[in-house]
N, C-alpha and C. Protein backbone atom coordinates (compact mmCIF):
# COMPACT_ATOMS: atom_id res chain seq x y z
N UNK A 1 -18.92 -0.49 13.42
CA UNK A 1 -18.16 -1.59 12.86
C UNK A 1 -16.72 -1.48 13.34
N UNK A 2 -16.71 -2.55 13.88
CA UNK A 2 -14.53 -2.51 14.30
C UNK A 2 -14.04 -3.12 13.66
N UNK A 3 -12.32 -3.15 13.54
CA UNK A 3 -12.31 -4.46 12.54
C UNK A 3 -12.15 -5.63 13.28
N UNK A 4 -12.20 -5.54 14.50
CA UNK A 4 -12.42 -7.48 14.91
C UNK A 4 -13.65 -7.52 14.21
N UNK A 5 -14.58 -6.84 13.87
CA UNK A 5 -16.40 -7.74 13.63
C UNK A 5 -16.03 -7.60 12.00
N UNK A 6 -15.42 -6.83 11.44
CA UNK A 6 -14.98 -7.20 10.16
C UNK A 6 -14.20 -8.20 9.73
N UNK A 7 -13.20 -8.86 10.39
CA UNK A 7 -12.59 -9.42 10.15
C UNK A 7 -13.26 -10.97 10.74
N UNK A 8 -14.19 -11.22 11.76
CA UNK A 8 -15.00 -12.49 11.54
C UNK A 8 -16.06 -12.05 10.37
N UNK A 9 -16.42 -11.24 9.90
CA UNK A 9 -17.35 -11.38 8.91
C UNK A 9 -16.67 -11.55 7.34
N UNK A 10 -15.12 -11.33 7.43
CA UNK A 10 -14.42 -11.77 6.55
C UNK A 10 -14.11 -13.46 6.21
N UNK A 11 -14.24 -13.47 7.57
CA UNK A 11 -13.73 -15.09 8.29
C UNK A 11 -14.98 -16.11 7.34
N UNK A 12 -16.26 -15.39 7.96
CA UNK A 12 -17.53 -16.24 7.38
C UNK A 12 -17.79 -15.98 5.63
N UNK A 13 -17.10 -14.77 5.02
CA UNK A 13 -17.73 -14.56 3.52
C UNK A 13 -17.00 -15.54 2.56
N UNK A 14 -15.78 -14.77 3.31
CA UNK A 14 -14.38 -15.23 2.06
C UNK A 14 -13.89 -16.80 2.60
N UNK A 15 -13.47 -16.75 3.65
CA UNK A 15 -12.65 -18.22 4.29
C UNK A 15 -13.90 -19.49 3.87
N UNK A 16 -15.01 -18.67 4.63
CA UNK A 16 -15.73 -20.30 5.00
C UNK A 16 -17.50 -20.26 4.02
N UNK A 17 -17.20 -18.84 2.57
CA UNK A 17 -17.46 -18.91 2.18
C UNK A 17 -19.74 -19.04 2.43
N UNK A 18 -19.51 -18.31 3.46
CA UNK A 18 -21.34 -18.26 4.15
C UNK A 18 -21.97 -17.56 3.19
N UNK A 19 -22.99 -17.96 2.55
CA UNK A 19 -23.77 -16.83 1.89
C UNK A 19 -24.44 -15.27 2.92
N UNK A 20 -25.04 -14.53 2.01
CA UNK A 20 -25.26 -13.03 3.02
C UNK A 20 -26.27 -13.47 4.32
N UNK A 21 -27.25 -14.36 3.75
CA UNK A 21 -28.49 -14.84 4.62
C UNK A 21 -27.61 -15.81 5.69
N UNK A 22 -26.63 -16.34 5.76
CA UNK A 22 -26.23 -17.21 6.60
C UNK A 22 -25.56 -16.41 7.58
N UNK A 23 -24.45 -15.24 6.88
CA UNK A 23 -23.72 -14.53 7.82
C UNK A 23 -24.93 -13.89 8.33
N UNK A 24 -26.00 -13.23 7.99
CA UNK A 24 -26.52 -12.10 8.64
C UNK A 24 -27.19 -13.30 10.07
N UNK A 25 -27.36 -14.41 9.98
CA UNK A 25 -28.43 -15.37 10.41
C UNK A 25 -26.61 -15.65 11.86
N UNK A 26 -25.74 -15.57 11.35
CA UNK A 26 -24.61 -15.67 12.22
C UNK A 26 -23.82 -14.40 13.05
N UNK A 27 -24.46 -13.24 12.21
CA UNK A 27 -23.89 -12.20 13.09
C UNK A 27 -25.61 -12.15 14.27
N UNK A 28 -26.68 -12.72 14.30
CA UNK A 28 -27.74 -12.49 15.22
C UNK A 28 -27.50 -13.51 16.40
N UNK A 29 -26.44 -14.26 16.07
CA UNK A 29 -26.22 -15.61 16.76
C UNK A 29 -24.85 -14.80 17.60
N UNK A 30 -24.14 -14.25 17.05
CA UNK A 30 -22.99 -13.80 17.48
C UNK A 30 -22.76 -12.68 18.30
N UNK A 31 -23.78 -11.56 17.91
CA UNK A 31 -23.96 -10.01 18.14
C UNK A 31 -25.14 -10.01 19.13
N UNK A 32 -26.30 -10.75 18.96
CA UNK A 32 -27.55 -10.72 19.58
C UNK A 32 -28.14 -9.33 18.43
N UNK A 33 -28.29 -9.46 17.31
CA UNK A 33 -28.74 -8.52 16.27
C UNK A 33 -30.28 -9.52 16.48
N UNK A 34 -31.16 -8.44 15.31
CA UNK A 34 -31.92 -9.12 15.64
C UNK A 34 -32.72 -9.38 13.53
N UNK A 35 -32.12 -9.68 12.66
CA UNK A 35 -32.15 -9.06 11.63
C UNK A 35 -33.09 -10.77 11.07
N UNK A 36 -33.20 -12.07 11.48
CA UNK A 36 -33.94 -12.94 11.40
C UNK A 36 -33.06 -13.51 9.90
N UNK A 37 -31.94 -13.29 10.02
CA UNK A 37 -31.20 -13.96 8.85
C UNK A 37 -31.15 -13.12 7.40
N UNK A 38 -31.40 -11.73 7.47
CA UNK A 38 -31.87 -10.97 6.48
C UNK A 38 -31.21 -10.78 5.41
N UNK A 39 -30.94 -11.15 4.10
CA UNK A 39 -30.25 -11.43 2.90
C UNK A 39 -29.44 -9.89 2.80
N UNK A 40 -30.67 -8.94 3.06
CA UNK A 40 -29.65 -7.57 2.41
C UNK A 40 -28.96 -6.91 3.55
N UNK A 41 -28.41 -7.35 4.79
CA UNK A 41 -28.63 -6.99 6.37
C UNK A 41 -27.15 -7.74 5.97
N UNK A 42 -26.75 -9.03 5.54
CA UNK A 42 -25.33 -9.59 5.36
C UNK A 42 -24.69 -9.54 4.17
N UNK A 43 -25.69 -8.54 3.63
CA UNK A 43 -24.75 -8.22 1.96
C UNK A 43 -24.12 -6.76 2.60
N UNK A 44 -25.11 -5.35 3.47
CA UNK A 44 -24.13 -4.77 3.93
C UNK A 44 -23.19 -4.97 5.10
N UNK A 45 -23.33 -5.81 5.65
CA UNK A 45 -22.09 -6.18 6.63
C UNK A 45 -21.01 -7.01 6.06
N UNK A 46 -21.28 -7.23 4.95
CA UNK A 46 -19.74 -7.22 4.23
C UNK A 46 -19.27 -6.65 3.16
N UNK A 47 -20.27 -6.02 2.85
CA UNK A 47 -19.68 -4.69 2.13
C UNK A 47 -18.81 -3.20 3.53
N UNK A 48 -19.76 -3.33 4.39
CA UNK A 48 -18.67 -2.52 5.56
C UNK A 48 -17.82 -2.81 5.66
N UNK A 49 -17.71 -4.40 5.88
CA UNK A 49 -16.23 -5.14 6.30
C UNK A 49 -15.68 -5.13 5.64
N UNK A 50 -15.62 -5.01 4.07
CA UNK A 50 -14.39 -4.87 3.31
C UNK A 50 -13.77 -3.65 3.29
N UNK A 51 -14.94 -3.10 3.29
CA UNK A 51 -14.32 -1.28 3.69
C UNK A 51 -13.46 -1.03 4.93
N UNK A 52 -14.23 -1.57 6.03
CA UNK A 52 -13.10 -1.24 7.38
C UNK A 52 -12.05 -1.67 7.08
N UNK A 53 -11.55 -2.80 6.17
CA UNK A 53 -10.48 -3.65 6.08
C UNK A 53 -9.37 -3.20 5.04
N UNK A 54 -10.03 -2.33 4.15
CA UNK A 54 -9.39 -1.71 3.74
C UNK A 54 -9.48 -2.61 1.88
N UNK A 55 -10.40 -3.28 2.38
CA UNK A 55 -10.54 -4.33 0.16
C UNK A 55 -12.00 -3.59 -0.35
N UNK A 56 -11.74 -4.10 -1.10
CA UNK A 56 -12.88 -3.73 -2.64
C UNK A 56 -13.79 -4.85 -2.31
N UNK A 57 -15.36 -4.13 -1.64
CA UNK A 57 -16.42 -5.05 -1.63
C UNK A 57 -16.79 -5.58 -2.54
N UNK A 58 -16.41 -5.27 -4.22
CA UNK A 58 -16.71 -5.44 -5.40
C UNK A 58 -15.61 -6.50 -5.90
N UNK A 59 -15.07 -7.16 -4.71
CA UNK A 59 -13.55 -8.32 -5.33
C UNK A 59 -14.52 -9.69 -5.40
N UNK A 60 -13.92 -10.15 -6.05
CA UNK A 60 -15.17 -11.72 -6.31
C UNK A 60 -14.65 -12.26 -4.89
N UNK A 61 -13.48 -12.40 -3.89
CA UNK A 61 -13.59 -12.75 -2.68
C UNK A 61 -15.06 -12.26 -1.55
N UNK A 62 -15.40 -11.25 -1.79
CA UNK A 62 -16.63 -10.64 -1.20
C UNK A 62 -17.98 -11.33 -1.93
N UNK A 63 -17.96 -11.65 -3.21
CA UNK A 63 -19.23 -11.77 -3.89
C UNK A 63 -19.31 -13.26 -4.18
């Protein structure tokens, strides 16, 4: 995890507000992952990303 990929996965949670299944369905579009949109696959990639970033995955901005 770097924080450029944290900080678009910040971009998609918090800014533009993607649910986990949409980001995870956007980091396979973005990354070439291969996770088929997987609900718990974009709940931890933004729980990482808040961590690399230095916030509380537990802030209602994350949830």
């Amino acid at each position: 995890m770097t924080p450029e990929i944290a900080r678009q996965v910040r971009r998609w949670r918090v800014e533009e507000e993607c649910s986990w299944r949409v980001i995870a369905a956007l980091a396979d579009q973005t990354w070439a992952t291969d996770t088929r949109g997987n609900q718990l696959f974009g709940e931890d990639l933004c729980r990482e990303s808040a961590l690399v970033l230095g916030e509380d995955p537990n802030d209602d901005a994350w949830n």
